[in-house]
N, C-alpha and C. Protein backbone atom coordinates (compact mmCIF):
# COMPACT_ATOMS: atom_id res chain seq x y z
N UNK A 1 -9.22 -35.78 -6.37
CA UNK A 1 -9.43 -35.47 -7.76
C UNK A 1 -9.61 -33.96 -7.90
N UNK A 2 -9.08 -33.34 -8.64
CA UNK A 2 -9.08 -31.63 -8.51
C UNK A 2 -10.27 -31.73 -9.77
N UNK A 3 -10.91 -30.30 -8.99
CA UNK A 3 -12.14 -29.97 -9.85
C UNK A 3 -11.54 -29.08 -11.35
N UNK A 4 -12.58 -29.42 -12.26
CA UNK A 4 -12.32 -28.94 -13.67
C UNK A 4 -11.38 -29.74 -14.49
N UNK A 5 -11.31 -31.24 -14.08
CA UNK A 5 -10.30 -31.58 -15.39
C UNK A 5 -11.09 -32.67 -15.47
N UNK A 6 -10.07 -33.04 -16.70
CA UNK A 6 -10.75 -34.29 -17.28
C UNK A 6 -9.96 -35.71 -17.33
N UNK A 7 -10.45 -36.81 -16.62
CA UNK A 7 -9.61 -37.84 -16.28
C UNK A 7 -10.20 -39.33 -17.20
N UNK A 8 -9.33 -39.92 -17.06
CA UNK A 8 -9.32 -41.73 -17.51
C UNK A 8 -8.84 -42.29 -16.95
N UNK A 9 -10.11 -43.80 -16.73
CA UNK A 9 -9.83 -44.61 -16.38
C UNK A 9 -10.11 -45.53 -17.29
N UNK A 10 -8.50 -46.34 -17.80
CA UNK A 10 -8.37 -47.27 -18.89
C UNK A 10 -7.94 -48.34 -18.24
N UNK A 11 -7.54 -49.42 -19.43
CA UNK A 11 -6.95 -50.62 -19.05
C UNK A 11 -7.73 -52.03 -19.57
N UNK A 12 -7.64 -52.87 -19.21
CA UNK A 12 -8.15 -53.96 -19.38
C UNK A 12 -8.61 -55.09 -18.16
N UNK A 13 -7.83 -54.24 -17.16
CA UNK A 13 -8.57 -55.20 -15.78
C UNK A 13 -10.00 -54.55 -15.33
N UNK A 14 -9.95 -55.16 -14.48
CA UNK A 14 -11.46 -55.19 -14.07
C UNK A 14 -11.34 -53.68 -12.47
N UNK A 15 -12.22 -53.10 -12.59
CA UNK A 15 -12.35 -52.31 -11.76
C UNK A 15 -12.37 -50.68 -12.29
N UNK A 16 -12.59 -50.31 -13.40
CA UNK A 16 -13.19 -48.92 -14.00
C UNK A 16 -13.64 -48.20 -13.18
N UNK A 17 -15.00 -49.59 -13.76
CA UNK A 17 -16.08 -48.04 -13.37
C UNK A 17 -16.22 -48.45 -11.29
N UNK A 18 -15.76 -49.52 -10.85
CA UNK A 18 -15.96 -48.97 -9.35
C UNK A 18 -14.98 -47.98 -8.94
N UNK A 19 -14.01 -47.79 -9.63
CA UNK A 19 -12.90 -46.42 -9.50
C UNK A 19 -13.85 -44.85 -9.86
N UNK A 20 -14.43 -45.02 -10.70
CA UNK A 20 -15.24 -43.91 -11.26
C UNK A 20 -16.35 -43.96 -10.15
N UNK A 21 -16.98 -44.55 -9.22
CA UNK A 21 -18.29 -44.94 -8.20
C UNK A 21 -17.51 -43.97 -7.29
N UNK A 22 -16.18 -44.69 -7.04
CA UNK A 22 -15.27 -44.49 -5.53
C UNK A 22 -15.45 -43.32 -5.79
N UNK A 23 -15.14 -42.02 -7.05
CA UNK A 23 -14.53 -41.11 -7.14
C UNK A 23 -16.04 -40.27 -6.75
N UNK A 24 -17.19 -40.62 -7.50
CA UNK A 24 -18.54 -40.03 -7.50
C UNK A 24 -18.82 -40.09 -5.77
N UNK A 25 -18.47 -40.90 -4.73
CA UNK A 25 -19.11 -41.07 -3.81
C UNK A 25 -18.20 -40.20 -2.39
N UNK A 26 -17.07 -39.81 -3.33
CA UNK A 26 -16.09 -39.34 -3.05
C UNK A 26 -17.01 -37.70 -2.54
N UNK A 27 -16.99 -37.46 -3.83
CA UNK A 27 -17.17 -36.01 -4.66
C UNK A 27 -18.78 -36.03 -3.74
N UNK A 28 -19.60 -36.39 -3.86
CA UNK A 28 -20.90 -36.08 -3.06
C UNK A 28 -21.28 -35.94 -1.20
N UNK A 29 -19.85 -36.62 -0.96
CA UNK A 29 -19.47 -36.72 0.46
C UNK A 29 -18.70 -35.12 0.42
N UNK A 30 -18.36 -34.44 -0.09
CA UNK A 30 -17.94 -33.30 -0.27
C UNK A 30 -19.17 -32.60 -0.67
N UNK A 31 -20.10 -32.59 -0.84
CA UNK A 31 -21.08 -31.46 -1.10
C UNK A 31 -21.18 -31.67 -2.60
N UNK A 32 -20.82 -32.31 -3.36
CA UNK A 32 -20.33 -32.06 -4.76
C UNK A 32 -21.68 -32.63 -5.32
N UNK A 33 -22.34 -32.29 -6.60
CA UNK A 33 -23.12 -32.68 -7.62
C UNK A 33 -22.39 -33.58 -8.54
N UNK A 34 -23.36 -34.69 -8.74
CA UNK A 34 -22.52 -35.94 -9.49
C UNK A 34 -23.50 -36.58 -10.41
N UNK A 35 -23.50 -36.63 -11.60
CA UNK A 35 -24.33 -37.52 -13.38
C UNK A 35 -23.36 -38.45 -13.71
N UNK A 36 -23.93 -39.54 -13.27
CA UNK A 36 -23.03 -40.82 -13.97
C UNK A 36 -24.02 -41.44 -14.93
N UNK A 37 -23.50 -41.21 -16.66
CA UNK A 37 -24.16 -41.78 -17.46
C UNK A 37 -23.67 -42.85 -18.30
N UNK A 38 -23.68 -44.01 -18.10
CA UNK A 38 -23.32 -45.82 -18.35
C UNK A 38 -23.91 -45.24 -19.85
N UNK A 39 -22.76 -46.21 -20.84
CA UNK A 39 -22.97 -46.83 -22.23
C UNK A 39 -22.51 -48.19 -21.91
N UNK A 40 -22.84 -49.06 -23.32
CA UNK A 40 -22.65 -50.23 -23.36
C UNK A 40 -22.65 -51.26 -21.92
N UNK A 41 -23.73 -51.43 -21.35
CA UNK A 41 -23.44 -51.63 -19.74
C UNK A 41 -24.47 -52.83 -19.22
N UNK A 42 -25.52 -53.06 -20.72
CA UNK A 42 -26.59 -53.73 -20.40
C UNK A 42 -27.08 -53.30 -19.24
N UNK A 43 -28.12 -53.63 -18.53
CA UNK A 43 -28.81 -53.32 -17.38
C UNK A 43 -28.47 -53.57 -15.96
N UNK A 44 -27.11 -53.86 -15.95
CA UNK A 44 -27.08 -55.18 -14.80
C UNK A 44 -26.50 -53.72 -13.83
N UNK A 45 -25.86 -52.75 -13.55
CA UNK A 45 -25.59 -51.95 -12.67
C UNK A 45 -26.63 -51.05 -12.33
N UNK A 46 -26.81 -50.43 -13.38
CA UNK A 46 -28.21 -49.54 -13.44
C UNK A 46 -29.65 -50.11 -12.30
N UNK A 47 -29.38 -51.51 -12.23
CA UNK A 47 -30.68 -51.89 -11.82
C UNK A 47 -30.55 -52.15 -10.00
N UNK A 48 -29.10 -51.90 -9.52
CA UNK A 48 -28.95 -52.16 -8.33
C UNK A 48 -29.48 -51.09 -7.07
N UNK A 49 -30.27 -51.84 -6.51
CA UNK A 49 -31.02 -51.07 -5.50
C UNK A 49 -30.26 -49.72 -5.05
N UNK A 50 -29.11 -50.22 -3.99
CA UNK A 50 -28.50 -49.24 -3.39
C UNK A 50 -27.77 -48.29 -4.73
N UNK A 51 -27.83 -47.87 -5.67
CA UNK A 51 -27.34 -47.22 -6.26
C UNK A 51 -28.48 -46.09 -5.98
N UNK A 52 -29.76 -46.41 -6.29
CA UNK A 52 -30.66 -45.60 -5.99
C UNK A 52 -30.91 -44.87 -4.83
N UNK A 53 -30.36 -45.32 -3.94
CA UNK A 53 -29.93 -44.75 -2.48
C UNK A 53 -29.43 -43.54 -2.51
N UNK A 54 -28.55 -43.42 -3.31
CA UNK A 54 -27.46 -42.20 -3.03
C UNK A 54 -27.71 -41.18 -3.84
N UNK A 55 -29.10 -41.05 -4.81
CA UNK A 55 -29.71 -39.71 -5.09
C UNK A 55 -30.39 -39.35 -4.12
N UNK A 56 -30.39 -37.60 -4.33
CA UNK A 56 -29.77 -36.87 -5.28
C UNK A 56 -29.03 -36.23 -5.53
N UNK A 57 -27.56 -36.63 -4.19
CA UNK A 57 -26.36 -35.88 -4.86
C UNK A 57 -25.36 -36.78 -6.05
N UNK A 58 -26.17 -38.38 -6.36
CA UNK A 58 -25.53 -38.90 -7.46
C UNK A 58 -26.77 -39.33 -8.27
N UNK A 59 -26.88 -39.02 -9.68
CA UNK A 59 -27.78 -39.35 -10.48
C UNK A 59 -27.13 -40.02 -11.43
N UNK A 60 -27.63 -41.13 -11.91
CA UNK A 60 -27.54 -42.19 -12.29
C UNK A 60 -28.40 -41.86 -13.90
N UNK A 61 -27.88 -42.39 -15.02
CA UNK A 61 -28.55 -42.37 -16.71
C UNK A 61 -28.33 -43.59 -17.30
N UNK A 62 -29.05 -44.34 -17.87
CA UNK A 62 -28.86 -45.20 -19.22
C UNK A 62 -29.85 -44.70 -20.11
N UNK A 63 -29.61 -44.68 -21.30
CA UNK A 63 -29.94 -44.69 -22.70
C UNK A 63 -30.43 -45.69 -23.21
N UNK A 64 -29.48 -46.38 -23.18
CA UNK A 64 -29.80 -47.93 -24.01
C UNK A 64 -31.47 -48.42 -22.81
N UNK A 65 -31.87 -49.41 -23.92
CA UNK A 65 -32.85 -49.70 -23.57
C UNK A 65 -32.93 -51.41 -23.59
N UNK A 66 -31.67 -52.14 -24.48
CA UNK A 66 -31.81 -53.07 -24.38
C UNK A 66 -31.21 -54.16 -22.92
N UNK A 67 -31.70 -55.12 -22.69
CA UNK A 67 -31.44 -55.76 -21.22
C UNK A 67 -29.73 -56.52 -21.88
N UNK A 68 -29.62 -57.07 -23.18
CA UNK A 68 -28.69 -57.70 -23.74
C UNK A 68 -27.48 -56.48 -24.14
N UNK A 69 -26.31 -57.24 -24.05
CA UNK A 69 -24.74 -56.42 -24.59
C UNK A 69 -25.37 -56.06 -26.07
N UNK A 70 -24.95 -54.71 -25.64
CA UNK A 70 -24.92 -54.07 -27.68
C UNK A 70 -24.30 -55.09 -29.03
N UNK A 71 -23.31 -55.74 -28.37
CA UNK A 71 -22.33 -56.96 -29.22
C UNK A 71 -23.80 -58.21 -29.96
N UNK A 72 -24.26 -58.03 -28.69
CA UNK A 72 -25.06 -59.49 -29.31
C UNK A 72 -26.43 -59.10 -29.61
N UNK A 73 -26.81 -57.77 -29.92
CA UNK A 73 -28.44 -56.97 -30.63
C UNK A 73 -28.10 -57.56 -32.35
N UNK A 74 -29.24 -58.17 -32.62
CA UNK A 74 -29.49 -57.88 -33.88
C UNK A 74 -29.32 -56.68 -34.79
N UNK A 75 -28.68 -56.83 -36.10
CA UNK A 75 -28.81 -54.96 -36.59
C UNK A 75 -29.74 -54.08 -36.63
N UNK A 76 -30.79 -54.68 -36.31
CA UNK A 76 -32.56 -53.16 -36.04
C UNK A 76 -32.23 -52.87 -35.21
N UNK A 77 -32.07 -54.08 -33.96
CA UNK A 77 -31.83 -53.47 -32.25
C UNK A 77 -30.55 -53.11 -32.50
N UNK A 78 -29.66 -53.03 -32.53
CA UNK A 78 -28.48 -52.11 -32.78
C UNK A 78 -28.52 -50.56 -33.42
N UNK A 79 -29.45 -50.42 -34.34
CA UNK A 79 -29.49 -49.31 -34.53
C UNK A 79 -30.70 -48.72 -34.05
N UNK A 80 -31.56 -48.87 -32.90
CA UNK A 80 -31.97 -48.63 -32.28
C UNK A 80 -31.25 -48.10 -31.03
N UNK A 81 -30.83 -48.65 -30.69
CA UNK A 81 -29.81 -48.86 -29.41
C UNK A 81 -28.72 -47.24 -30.23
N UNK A 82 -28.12 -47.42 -30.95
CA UNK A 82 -27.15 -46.45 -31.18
C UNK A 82 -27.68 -44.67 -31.42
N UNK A 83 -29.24 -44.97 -31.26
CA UNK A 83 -30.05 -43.89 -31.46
C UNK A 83 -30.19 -43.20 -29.85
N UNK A 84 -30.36 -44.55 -29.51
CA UNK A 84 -30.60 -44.15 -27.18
C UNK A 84 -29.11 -43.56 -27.05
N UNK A 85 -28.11 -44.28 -27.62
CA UNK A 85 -26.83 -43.80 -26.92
C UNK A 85 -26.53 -41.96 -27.62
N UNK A 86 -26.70 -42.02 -28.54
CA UNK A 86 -26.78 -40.55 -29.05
C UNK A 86 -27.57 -40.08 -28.51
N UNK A 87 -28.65 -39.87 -28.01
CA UNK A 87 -29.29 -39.37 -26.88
C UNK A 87 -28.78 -39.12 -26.04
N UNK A 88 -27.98 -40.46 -25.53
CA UNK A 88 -27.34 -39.86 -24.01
C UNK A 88 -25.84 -38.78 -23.89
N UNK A 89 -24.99 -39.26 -24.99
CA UNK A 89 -24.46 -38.39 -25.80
C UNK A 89 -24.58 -36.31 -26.04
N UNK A 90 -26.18 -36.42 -26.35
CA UNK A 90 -26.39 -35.18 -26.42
C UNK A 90 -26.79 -34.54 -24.64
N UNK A 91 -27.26 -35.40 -24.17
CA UNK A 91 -27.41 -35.32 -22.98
C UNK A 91 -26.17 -34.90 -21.89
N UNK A 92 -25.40 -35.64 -22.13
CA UNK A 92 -24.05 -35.51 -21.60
C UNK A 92 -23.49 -33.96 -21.74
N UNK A 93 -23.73 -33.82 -23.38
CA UNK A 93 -23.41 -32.07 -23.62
C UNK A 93 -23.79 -31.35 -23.16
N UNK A 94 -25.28 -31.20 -22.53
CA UNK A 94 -26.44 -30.45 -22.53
C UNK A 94 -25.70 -30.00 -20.87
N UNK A 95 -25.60 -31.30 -19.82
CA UNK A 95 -25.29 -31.68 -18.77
C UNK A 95 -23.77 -30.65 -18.71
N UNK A 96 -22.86 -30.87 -19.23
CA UNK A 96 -21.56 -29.88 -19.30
C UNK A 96 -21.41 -28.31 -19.44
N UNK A 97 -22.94 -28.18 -20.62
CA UNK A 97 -22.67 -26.78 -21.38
C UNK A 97 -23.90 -26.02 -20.13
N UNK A 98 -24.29 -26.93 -19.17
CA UNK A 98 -25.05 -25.99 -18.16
C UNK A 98 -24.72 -25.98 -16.66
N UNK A 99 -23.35 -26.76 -16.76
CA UNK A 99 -22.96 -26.87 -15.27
C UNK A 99 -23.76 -27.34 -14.50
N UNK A 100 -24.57 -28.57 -14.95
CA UNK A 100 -25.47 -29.12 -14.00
C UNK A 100 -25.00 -29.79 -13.17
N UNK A 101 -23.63 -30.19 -13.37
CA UNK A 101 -22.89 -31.06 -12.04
C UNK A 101 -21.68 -30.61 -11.87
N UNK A 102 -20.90 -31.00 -10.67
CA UNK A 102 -19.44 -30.87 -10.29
C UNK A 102 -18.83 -31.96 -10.89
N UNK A 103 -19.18 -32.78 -10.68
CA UNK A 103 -18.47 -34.09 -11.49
C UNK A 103 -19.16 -34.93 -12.95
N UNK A 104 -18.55 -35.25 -13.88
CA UNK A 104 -19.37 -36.28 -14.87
C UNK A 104 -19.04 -37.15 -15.04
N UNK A 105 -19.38 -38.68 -15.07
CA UNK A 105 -18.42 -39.62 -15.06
C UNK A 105 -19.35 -40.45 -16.61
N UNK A 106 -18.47 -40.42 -17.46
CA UNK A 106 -19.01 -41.01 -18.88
C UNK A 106 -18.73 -42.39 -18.79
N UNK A 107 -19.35 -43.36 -17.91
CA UNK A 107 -19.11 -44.53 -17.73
C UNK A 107 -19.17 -45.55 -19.42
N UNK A 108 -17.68 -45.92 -19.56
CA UNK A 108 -17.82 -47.43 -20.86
C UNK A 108 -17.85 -45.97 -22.08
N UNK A 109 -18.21 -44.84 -22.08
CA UNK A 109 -17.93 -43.87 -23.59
C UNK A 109 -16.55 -44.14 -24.41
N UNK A 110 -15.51 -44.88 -23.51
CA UNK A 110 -14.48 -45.08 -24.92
C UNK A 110 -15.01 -46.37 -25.41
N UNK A 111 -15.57 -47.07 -25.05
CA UNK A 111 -16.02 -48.12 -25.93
C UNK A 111 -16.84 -47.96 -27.16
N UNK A 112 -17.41 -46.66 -26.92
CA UNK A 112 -18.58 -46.40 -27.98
C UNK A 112 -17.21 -45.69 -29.46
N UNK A 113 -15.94 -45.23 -28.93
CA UNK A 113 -14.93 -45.22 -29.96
C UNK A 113 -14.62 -46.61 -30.50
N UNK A 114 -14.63 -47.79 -29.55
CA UNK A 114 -14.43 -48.59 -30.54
C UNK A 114 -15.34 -49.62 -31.03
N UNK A 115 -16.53 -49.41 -31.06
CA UNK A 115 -17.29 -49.67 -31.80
C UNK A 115 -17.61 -48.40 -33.41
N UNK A 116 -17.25 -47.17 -33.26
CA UNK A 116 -17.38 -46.46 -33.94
C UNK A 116 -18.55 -45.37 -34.37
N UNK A 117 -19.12 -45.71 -32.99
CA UNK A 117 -20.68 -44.89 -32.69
C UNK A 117 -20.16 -43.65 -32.93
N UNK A 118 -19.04 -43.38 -31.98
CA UNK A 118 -18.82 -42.00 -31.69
C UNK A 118 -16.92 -41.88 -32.76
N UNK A 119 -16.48 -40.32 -32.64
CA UNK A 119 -15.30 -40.67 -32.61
C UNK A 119 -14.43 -39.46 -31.74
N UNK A 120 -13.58 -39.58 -31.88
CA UNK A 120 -12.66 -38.74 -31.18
C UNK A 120 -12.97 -37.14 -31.04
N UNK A 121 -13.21 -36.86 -32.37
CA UNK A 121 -13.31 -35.06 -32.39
C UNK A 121 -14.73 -34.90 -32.19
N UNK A 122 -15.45 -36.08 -32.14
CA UNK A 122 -17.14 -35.76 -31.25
C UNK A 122 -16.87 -36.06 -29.86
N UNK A 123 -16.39 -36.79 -29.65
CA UNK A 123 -16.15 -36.77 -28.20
C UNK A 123 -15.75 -35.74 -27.50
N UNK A 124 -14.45 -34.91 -28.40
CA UNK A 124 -13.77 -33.50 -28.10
C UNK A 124 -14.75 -32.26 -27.91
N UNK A 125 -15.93 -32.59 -29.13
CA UNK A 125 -16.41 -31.33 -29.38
C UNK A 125 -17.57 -31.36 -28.06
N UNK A 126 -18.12 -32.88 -27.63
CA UNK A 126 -18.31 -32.93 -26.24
C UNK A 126 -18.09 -32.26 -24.86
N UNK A 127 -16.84 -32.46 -24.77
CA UNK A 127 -15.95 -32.09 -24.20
C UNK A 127 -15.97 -30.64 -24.00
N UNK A 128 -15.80 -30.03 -25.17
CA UNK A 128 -15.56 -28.63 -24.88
C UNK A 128 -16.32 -27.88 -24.81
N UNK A 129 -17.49 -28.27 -24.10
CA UNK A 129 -18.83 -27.57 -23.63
C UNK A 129 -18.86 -27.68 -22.29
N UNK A 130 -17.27 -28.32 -21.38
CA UNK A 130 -17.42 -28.21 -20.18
C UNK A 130 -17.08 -26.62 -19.72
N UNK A 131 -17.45 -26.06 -18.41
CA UNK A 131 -17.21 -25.18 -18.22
C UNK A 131 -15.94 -25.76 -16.84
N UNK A 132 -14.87 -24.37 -16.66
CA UNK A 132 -14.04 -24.75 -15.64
C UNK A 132 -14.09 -25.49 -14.64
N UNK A 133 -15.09 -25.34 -14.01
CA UNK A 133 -15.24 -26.14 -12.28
C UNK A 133 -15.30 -27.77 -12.62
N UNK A 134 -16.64 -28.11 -14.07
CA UNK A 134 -16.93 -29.16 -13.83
C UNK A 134 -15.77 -30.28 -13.95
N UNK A 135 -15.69 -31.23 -13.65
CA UNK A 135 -14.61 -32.74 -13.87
C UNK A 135 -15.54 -33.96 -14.59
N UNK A 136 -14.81 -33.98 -15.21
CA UNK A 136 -15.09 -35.42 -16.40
C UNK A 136 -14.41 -36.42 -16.07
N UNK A 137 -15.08 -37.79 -15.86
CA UNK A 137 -14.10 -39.11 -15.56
C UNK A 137 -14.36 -39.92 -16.96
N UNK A 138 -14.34 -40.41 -17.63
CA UNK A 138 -14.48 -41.15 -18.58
C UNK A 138 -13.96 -42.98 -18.42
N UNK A 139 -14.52 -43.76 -18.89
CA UNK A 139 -13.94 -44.75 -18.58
C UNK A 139 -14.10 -45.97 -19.67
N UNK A 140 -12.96 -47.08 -19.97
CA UNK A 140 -13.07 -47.80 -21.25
C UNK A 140 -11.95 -48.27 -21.05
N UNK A 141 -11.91 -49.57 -22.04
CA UNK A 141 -10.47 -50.02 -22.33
C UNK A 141 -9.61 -49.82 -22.95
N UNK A 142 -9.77 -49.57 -24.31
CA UNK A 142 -8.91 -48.64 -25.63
C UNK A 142 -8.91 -47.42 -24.76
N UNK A 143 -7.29 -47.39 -25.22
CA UNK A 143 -6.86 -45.76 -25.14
C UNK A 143 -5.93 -45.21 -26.19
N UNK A 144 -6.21 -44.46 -26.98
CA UNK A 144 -5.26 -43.78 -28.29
C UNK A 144 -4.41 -42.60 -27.73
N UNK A 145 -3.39 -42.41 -28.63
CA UNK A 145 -2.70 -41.23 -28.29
C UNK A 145 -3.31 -40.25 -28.32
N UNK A 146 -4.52 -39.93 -29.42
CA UNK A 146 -5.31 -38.56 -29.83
C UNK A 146 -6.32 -38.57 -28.07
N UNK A 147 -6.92 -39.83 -27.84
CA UNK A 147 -7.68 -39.62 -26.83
C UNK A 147 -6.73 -39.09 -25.34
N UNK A 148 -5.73 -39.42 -25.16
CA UNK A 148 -4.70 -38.93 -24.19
C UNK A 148 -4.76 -37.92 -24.31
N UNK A 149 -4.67 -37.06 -25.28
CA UNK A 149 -4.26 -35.60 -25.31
C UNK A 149 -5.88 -35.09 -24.97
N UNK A 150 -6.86 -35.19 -24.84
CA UNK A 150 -8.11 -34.70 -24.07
C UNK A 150 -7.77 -34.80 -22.37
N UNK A 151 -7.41 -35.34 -22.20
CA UNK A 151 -7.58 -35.91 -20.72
C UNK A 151 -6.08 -35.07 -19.91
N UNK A 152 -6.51 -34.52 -18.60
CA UNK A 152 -5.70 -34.39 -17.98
C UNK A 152 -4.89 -35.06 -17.69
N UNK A 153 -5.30 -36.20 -16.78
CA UNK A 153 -5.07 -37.39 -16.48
C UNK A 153 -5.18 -38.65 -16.48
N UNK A 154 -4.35 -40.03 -16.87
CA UNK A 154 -4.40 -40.54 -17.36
C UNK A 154 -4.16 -41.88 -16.51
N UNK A 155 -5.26 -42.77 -15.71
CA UNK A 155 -4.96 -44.16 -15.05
C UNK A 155 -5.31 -44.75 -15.80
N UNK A 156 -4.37 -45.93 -15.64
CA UNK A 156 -4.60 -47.14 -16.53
C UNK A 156 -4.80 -48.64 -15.07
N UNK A 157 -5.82 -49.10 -15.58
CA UNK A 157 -6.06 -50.31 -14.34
C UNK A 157 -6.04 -51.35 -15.02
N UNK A 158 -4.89 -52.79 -14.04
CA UNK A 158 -4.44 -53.78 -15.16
C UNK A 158 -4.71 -54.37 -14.12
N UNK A 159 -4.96 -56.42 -14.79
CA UNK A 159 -5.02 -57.36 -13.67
C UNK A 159 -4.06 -58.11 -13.54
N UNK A 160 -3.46 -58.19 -12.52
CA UNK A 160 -1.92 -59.13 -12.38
C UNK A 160 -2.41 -60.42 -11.59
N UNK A 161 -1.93 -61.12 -12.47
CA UNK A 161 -2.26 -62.27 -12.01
C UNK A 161 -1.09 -63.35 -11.20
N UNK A 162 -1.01 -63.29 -9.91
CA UNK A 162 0.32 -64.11 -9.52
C UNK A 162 -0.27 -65.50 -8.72
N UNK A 163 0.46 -65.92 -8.16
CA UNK A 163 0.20 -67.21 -7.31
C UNK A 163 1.10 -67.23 -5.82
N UNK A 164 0.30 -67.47 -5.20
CA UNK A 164 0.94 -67.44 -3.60
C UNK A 164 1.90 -68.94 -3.63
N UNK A 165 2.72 -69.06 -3.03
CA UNK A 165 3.68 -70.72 -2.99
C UNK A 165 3.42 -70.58 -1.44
């Protein structure tokens, strides 16, 4: 992965964000500084032991606070919840516009486009508080033409489903 750009990992199969892990575990085996901050993710990764292992050349964020999918919060806890993720959001900026890492991996942030938390030219204006060196991975299933044109590069991960005879 070359340092200073900004990549996606889209699609609809299964395997994102362990592509975005591979890439973080990648990058820290190189000396590299690594902030992986999960949206929409419920608790269930965040809470795995060995993740905690591998600070502090990978640091790990959630926002959200609820244990349940954002889909199924009541509207208080939803807009509660959309208050943590703007947090992490500003966080993310804060994280870019100070070169606190070599790598950022915005784990599930295109999802927060299609829910409509966020949108494109906030995401951009995100974005453009990275400085050269750092690399952005982003990861989600929707992908738009406007969001393509942010991204250097562009994987898409699909599940094929065949049958052995």
């Amino acid at each position: 992965m070359e340092q200073g750009k900004i990549h996606i990992f889209t699609g609809d199969g299964h395997g994102k964000t362990p592509a975005a892990i591979g890439e973080a575990i990648y990058a820290a085996g190189n000396d590299k500084s690594v902030v992986i901050i999960q949206f929409l993710k419920a608790d269930a990764l965040m809470d795995a032991e060995y993740l905690k292992r591998l600070e502090p050349e990978i640091k790990f964020f959630r926002f959200e606070k609820a244990t349940e999918d954002y889909a199924d919060l009541d509207e208080k806890a939803r807009e509660e919840e959309k208050m943590n993720i703007v947090n992490g959001l500003h966080f993310a900026k804060k994280v870019l516009s100070t070169g606190e890492c070599d790598l950022l991996i915005l784990d599930e942030v295109l999802g927060l486009l299609d829910i409509g938390i966020i949108t494109v030219e906030e995401l951009k204006t995100i974005l453009e508080a990275k400085d050269e060196e750092t690399t952005v991975i982003m990861t989600g299933i929707q992908l738009s033409d406007e969001l393509c044109l942010l991204a250097d590069e562009v994987s898409k991960i699909e599940t094929v489903n065949f049958k052995v005879f």
